[in-house]
Protein backbone atom coordinates (compact mmCIF):
# COMPACT_ATOMS: atom_id res chain seq x y z
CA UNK A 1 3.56 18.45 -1.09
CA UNK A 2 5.42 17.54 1.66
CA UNK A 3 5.73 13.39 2.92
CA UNK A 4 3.75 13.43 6.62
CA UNK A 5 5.91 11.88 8.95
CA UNK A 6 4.11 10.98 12.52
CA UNK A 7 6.80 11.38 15.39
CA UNK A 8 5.67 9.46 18.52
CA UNK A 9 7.80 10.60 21.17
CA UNK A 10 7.48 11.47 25.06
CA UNK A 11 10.75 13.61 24.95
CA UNK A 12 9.93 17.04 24.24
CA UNK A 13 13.81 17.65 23.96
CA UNK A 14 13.69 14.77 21.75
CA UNK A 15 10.70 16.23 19.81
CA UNK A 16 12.27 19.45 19.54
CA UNK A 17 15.72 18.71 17.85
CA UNK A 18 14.21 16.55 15.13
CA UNK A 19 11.76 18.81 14.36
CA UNK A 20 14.41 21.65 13.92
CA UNK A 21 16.64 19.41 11.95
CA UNK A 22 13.75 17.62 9.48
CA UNK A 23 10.94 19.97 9.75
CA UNK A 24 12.53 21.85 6.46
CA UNK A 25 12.16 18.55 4.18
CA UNK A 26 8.74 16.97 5.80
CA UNK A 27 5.22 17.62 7.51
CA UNK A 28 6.01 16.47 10.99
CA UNK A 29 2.99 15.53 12.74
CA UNK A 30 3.87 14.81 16.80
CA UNK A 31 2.18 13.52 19.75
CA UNK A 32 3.25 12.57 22.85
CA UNK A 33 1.45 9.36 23.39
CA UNK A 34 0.27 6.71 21.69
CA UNK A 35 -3.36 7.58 21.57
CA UNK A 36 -3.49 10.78 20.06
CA UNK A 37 -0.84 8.50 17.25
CA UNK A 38 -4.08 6.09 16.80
CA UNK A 39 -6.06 9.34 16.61
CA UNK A 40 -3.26 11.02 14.22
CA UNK A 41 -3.61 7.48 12.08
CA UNK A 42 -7.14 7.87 11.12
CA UNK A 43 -7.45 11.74 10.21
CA UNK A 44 -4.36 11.55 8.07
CA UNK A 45 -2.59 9.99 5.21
CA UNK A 46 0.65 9.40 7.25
CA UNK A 47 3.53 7.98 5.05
CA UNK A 48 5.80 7.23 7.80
CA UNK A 49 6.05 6.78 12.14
CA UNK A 50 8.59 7.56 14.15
CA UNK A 51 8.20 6.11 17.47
CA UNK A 52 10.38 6.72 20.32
CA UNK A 53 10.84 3.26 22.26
CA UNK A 54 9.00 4.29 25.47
CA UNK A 55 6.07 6.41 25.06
CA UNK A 56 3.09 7.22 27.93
CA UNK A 57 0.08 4.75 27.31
CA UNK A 58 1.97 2.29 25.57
CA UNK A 59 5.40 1.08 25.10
CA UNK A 60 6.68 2.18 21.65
CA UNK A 61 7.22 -1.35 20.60
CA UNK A 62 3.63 -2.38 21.70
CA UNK A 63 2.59 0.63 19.30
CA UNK A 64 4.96 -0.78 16.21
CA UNK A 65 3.46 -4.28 17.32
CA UNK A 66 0.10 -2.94 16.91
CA UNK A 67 0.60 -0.60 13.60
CA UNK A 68 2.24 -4.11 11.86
CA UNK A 69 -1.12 -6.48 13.05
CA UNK A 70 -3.21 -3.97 11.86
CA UNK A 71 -4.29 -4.52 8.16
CA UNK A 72 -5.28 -0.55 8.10
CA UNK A 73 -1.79 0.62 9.08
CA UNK A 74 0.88 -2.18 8.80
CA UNK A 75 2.01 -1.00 5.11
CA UNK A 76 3.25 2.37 6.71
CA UNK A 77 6.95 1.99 7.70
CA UNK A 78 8.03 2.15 11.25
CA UNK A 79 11.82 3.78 12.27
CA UNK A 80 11.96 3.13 16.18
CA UNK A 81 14.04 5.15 18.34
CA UNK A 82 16.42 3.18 20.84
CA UNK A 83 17.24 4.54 24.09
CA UNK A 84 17.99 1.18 25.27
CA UNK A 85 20.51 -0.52 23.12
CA UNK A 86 21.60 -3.65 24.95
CA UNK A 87 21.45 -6.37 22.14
CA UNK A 88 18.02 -8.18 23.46
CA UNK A 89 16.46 -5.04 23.35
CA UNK A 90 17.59 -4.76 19.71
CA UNK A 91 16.21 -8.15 19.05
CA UNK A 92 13.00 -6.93 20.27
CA UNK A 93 12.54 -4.36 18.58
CA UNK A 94 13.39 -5.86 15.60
CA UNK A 95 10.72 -8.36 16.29
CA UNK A 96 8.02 -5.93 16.83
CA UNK A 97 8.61 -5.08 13.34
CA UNK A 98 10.16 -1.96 12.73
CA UNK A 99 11.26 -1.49 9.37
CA UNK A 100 14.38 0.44 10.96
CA UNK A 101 15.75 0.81 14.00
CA UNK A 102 18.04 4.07 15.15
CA UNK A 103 20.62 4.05 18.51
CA UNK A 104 20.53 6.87 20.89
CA UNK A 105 22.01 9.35 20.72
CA UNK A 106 20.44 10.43 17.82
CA UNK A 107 22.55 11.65 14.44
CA UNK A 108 20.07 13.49 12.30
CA UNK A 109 21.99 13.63 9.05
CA UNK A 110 21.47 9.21 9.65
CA UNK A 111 18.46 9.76 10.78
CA UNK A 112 17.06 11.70 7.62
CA UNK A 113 18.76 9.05 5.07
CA UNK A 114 16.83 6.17 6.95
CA UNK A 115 13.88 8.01 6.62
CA UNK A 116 14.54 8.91 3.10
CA UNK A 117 15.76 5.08 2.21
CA UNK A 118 12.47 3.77 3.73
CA UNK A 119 10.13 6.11 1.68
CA UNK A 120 12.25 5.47 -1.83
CA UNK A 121 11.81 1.92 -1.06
CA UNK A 122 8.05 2.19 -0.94
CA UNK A 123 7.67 4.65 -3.54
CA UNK A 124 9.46 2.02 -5.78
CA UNK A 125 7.65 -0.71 -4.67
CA UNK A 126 4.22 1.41 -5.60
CA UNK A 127 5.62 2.54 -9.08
CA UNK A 128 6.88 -0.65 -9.98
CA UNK A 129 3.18 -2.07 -8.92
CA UNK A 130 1.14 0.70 -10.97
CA UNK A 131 3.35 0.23 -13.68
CA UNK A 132 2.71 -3.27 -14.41
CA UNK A 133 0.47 -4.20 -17.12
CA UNK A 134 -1.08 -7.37 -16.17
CA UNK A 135 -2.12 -6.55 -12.06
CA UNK A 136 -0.07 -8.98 -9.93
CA UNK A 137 -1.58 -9.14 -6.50
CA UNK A 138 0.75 -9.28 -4.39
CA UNK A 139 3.60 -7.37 -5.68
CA UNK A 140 2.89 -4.35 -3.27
CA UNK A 141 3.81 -7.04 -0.43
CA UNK A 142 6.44 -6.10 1.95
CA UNK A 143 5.33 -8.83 4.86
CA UNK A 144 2.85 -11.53 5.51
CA UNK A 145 0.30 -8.92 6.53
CA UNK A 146 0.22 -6.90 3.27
CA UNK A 147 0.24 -10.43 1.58
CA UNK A 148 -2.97 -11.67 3.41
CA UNK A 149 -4.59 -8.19 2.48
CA UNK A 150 -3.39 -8.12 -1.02
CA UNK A 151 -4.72 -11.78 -1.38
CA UNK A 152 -7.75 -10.92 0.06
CA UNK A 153 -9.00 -7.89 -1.42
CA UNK A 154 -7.67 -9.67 -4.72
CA UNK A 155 -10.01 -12.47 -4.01
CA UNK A 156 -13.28 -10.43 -2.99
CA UNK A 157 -12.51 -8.11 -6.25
CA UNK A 158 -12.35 -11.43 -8.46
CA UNK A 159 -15.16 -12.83 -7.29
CA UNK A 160 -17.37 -9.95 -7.66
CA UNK A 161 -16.24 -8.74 -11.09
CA UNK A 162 -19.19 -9.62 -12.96
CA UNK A 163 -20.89 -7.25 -10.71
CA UNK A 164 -20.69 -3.99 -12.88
CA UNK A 165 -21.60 -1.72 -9.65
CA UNK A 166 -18.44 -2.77 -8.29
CA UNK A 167 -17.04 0.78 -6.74
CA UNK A 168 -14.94 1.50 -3.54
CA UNK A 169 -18.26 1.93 -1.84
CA UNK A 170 -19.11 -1.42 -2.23
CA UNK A 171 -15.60 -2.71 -1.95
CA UNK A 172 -14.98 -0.96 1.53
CA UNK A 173 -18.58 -2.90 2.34
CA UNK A 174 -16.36 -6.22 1.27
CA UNK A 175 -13.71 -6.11 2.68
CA UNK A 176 -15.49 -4.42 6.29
CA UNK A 177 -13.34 -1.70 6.33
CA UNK A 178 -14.17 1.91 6.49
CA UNK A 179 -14.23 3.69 2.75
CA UNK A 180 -11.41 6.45 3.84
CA UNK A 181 -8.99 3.48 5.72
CA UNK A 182 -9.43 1.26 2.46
CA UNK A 183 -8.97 4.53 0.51
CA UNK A 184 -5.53 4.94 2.08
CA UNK A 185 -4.68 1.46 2.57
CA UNK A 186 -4.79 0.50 -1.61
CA UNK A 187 -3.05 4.06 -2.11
CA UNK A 188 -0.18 3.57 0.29
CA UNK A 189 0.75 -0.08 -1.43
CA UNK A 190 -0.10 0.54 -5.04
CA UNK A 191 -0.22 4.09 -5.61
CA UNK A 192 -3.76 3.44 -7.25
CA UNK A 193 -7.28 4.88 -6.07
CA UNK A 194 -9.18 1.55 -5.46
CA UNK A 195 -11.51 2.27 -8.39
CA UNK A 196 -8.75 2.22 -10.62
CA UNK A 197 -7.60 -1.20 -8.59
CA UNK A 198 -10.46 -2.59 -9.87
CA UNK A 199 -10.42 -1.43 -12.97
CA UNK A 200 -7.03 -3.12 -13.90
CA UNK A 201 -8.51 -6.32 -12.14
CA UNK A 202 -11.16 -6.34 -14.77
CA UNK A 203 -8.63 -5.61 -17.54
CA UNK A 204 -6.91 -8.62 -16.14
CA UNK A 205 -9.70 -10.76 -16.13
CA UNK A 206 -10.95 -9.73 -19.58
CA UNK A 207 -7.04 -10.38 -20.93
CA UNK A 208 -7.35 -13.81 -19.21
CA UNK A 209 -10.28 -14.48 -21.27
CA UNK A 210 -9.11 -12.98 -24.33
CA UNK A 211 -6.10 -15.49 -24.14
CA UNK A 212 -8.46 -18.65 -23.42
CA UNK A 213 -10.02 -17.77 -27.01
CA UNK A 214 -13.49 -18.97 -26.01
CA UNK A 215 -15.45 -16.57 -25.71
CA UNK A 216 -17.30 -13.41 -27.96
CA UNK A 217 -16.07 -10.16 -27.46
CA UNK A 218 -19.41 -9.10 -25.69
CA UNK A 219 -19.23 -12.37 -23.77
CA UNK A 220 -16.21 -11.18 -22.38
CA UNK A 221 -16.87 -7.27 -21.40
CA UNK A 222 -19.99 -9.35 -19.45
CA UNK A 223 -17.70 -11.60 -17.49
CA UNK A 224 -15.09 -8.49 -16.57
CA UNK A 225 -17.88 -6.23 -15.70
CA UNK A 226 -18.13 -3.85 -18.02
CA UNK A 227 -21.39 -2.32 -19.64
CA UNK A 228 -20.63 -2.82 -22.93
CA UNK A 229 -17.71 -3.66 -25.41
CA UNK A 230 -17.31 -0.52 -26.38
CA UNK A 231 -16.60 0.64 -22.87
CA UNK A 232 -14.21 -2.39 -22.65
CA UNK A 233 -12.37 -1.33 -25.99
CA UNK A 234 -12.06 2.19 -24.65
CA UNK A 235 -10.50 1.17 -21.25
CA UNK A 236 -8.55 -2.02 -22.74
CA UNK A 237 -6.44 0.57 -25.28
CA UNK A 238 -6.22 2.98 -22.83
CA UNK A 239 -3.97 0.38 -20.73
CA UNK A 240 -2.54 -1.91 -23.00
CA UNK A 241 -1.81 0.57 -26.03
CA UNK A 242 -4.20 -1.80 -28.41
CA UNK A 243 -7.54 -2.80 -28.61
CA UNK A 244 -8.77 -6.22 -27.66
CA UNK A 245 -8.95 -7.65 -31.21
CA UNK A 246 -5.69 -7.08 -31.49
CA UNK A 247 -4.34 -8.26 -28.47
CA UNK A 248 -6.38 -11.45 -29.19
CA UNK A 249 -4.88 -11.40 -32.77
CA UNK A 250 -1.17 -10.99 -30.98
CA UNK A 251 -1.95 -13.82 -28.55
CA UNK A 252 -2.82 -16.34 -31.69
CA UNK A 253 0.22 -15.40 -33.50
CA UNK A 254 2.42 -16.00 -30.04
CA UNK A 255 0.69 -19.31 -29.78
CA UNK A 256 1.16 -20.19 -33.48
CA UNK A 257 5.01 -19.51 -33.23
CA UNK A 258 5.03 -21.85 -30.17
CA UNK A 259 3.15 -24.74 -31.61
């Protein structure tokens, strides 16, 4: 499947020659103002904006501005397009917080390796956060508004881990978002569905308590929400390639060698 790229641009000429020069590689969505992008936004799992720096509605750094304050869209990188390119300008638009930033006039065969470099990036980022074994919440961070969401959504999941209903329903509920933006949001950074978020956060939790050594294996599948030990074990091997006893048994021998 192809990587859906939104191009925001009011130049049709514009419009035209990068779709004839990318259109082979990715799913161009475009619009010609910044309205129908909003629109664009919420129907589909966009991976990546193009925005031309002057757009109808809205100037196209007020629209990177906006995408980057927004918790629902400011993981999804922004390449702005620079018909002005006095050095202020270039300031600004670096301060709206475009990810990259491209001169006029345009050359494509630049223009596609920017695009690819800023979707390789994130892929990595996501891999390298799915991959981990141990969920670190704020690895999928790329600026201080991921960070605050990461944090947060790590903080409501915590706190409500006990509750074994836990689901992206109820998460979505949380963190007052709709289901399908929180969907995508948790996707984009950590190339995870957000049940499966939260089912590494309770194998977290329950490896936290596993390493405290206080507490019965049933004690434990309580406080991490699960309905049972056995359903626990199950998801516990499934992630960590051993059961629980024996990760317990590894984390004695690891602080016996220590002491």
């Amino acid at each position: 499947m192809k990587t859906s790229v939104l191009l925001v641009d009011q130049h049709m000429e514009i419009e035209s020659s990068i779709t004839h020069n990318l259109n082979k590689d990715y799913d161009l969505i475009y619009t010609s103002n910044t309205y129908e992008a909003l629109n664009q936004l919420k129907k589909r799992h966009i991976q990546l904006v193009v925005c031309g720096s002057k757009a109808p509605n809205a100037d196209g750094l007020e629209l990177c501005t906006l995408l980057k304050r927004d918790v629902c869209y400011n993981h999804i990188p922004v390449l702005l397009l620079m018909y002005r390119c006095n050095l202020q300008y270039k300031i600004k638009c670096l301060e709206s917080g475009a990810d990259a930033c491209l001169e006029n006039p345009i050359a494509y065969s630049y223009l596609h390796a920017q695009i690819n470099n800023l979707l390789v990036n994130r892929q990595r980022m996501m891999m390298q956060f799915a991959g981990s074994k141990l969920i670190n919440i704020q690895k999928g961070a790329v600026n201080k508004a991921n960070e605050r969401f990461l944090t947060q959504l790590g903080n409501v999941i915590d706190n409500n881990l006990i509750n074994k209903s836990l689901d992206v329903e109820h998460l979505a509920v949380l963190m007052n978002m709709s289901r399908p933006t929180l969907y995508r949001k948790i996707k984009s950074i950590s190339n995870t569905t957000p049940n499966e978020y939260i089912n590494t956060a309770r194998l977290k939790r329950a490896a936290e308590l596993l390493t405290e050594c206080q507490y019965k294996m049933f004690e434990i599948a309580e406080m991490a929400g699960y309905t049972s030990v056995t359903h626990l074990g199950r998801n516990f091997h499934k992630h960590f390639k051993m059961s629980p006893t024996d990760y317990l048994t590894a984390v004695r021998i690891k602080a016996a060698n220590v002491a």
